[in-house]
Protein backbone atom coordinates (compact mmCIF):
# COMPACT_ATOMS: atom_id res chain seq x y z
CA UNK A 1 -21.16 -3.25 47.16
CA UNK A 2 -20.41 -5.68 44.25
CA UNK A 3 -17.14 -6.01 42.79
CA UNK A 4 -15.97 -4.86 39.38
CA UNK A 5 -16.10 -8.10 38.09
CA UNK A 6 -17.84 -10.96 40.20
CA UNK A 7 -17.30 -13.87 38.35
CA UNK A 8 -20.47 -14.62 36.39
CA UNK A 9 -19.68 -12.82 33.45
CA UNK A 10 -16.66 -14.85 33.43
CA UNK A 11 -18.41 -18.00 33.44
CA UNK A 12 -20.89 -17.42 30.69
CA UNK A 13 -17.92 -15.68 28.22
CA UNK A 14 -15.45 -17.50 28.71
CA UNK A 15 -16.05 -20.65 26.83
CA UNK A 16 -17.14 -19.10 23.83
CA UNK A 17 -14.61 -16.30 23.64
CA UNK A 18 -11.51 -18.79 23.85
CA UNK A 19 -12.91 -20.99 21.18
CA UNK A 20 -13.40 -17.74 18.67
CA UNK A 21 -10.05 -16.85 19.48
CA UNK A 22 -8.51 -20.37 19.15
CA UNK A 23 -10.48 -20.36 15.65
CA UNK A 24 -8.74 -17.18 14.76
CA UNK A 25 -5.50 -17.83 15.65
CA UNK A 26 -5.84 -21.04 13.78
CA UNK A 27 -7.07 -19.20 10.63
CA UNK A 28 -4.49 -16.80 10.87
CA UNK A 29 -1.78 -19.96 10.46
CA UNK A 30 -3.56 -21.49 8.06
CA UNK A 31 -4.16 -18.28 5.74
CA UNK A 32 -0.36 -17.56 5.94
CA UNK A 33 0.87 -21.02 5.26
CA UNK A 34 -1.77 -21.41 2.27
CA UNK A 35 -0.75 -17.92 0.60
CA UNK A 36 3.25 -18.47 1.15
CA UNK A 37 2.52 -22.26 -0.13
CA UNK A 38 0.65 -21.09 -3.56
CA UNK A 39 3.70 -18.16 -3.93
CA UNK A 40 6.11 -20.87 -3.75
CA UNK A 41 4.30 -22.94 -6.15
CA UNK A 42 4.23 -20.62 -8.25
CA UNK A 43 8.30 -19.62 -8.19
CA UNK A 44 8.63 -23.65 -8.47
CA UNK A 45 6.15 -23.91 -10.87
CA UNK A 46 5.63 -21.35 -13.51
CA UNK A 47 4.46 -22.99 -15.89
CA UNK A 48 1.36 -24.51 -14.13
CA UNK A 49 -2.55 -23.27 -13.64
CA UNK A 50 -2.84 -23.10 -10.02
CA UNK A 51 -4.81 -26.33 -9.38
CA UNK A 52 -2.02 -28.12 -11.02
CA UNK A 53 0.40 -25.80 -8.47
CA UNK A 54 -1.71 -27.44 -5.43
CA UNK A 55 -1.08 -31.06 -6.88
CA UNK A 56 2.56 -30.40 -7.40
CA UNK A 57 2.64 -29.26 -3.96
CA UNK A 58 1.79 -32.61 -2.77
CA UNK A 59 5.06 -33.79 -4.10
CA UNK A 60 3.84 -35.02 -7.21
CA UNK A 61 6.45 -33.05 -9.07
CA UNK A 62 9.86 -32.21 -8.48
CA UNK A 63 11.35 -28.31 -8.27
CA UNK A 64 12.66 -27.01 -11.30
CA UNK A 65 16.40 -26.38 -11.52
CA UNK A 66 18.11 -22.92 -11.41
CA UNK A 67 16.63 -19.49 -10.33
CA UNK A 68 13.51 -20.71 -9.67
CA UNK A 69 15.17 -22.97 -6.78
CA UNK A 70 17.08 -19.75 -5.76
CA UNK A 71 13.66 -17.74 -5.12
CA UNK A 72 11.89 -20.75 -3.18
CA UNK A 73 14.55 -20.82 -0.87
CA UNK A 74 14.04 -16.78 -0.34
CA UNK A 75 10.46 -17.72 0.63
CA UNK A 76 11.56 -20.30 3.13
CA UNK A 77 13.18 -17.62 4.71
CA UNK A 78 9.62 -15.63 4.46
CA UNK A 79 8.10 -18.36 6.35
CA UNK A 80 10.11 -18.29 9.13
CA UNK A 81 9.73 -14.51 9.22
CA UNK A 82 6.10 -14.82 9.19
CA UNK A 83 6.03 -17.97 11.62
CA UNK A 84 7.69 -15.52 14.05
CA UNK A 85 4.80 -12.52 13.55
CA UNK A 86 2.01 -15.81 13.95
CA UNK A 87 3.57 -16.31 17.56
CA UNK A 88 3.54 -12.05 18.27
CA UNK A 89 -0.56 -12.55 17.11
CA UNK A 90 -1.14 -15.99 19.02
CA UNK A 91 0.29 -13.90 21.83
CA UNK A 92 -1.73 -10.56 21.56
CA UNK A 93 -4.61 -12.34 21.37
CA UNK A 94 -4.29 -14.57 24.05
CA UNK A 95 -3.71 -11.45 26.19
CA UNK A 96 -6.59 -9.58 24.75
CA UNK A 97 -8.98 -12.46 25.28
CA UNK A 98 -7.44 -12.72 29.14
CA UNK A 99 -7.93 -8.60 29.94
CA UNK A 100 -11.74 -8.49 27.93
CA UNK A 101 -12.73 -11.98 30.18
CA UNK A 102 -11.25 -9.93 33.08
CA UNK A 103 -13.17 -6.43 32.52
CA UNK A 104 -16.18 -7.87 30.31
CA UNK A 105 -15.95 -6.30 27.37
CA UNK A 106 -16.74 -9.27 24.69
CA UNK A 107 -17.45 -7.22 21.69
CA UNK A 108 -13.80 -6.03 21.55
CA UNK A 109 -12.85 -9.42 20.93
CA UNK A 110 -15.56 -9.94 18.71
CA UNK A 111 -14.83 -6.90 16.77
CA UNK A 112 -11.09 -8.00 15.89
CA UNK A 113 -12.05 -11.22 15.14
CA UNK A 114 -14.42 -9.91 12.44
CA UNK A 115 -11.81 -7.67 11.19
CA UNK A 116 -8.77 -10.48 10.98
CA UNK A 117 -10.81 -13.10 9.45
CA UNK A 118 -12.23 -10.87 6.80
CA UNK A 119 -8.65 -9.67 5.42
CA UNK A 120 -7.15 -12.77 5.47
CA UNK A 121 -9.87 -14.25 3.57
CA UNK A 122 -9.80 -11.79 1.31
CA UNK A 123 -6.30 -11.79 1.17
CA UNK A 124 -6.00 -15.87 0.54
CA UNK A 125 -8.60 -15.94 -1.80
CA UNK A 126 -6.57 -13.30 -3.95
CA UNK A 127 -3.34 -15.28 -4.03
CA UNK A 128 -4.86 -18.66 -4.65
CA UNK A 129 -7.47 -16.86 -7.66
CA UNK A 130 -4.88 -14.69 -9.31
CA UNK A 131 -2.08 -16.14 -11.47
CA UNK A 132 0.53 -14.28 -9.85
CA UNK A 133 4.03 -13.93 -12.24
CA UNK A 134 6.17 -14.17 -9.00
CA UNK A 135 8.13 -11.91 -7.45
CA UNK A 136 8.96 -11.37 -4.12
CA UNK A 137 7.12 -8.50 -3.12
CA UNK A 138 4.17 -10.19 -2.96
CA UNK A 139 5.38 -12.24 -0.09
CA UNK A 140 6.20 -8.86 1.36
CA UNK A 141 2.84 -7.33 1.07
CA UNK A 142 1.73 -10.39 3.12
CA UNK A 143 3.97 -9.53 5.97
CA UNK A 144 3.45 -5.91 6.00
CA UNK A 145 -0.56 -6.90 6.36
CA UNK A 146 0.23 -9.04 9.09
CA UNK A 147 2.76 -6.04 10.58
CA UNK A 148 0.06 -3.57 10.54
CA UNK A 149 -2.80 -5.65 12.38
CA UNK A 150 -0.54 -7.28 14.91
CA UNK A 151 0.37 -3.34 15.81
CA UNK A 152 -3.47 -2.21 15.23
CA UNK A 153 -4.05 -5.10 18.20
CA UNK A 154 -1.12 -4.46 20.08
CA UNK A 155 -2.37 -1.02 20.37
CA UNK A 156 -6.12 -2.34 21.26
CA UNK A 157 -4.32 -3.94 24.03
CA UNK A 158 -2.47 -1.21 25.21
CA UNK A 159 -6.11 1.45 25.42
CA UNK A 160 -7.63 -1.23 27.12
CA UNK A 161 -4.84 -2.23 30.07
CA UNK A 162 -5.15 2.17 30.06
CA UNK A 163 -8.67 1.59 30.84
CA UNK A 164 -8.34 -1.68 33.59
CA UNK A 165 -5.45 0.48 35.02
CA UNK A 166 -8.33 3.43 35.26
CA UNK A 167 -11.30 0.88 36.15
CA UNK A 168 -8.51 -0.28 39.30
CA UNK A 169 -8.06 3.16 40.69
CA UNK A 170 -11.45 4.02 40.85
CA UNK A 171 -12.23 0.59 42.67
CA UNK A 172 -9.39 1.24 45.01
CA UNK A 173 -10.30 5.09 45.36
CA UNK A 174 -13.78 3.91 46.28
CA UNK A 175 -12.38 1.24 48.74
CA UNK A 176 -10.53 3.89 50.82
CA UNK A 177 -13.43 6.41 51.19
CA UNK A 178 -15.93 2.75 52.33
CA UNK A 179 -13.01 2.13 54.66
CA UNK A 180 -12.36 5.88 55.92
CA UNK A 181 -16.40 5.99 56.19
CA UNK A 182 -16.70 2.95 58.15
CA UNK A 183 -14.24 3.87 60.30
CA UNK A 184 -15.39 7.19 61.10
CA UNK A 185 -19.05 5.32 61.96
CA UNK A 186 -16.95 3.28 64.46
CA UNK A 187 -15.24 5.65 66.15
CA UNK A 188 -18.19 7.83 66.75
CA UNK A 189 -20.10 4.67 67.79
């Protein structure tokens, strides 16, 4: 009888699985640092078209005095608000990618990763396009985006340690009757 999962699987998904998921959780930084960066530019920055925004973010240009300074300091705060939901994802994902390797179920994986990189793109690309007249619930429609996916994975997560927990006791159920079987064959023997 072959067990539930036997190892090859594991070899051939591995490797490609943990680099899509490495790629992810890298884009998922990256998308977040870009958008809060161009918001920020643009509290700094009013006045500026949004390539100019990206120059003066090189330190080109110094902040302007007075509320503006005020409301970039509010989004530093943002950043380390959304620096803490980028380690809840790293994490989720890391543990999805361990329990789909473990049961073999790639295309869950595959599935979110479709699904995160397509909203942030979109999501980036709207920030950095649109001349945004700042104000901070833009930053906060960021982090409620990031909110609801990390909880649409966390739940992912959760159905599919349900299933492994199912996939278990059926292995183990299965084990018993082999072992009650075989030991019926010996005794009679």
């Amino acid at each position: 009888m072959r067990a539930a999962g036997d190892g090859t699987p594991l070899v051939m998904a591995s490797t490609p699985v943990m680099t899509a998921s490495k790629a992810v959780v890298f884009h998922i930084q990256m998308a977040i640092a870009i958008a809060t960066a161009m918001v920020m530019a643009n509290v700094a920055w009013p006045q500026h078209t949004p390539s100019k925004r990206l120059n003066a973010l090189s330190g080109h240009e110094p902040f302007q005095s007075g509320v503006n300074v005020a409301v970039a300091e509010k989004c530093s705060i943002v950043i380390t608000i959304t620096t803490t939901i980028i380690i809840i994802i790293d994490i989720t994902i890391i543990i999805i990618v361990i329990i789909v390797i473990i049961i073999n179920i790639n295309m869950i994986v595959i599935i979110i990763i479709i699904i995160l990189v397509v909203v942030l793109v979109v999501v980036v690309v709207a920030i950095i396009n649109i001349n945004i007249n700042i104000n901070i619930n833009i930053i906060i429609i960021i982090i409620i985006i990031i909110i609801i996916f990390t909880i649409i994975v966390i739940i992912i997560v959760i159905c599919v340690i349900v299933v492994i927990v199912a996939i278990v006791v059926c292995n183990v159920e299965q084990f018993m009757q082999t072992v009650s079987s075989s030991a019926e064959v010996d005794f009679w023997d």
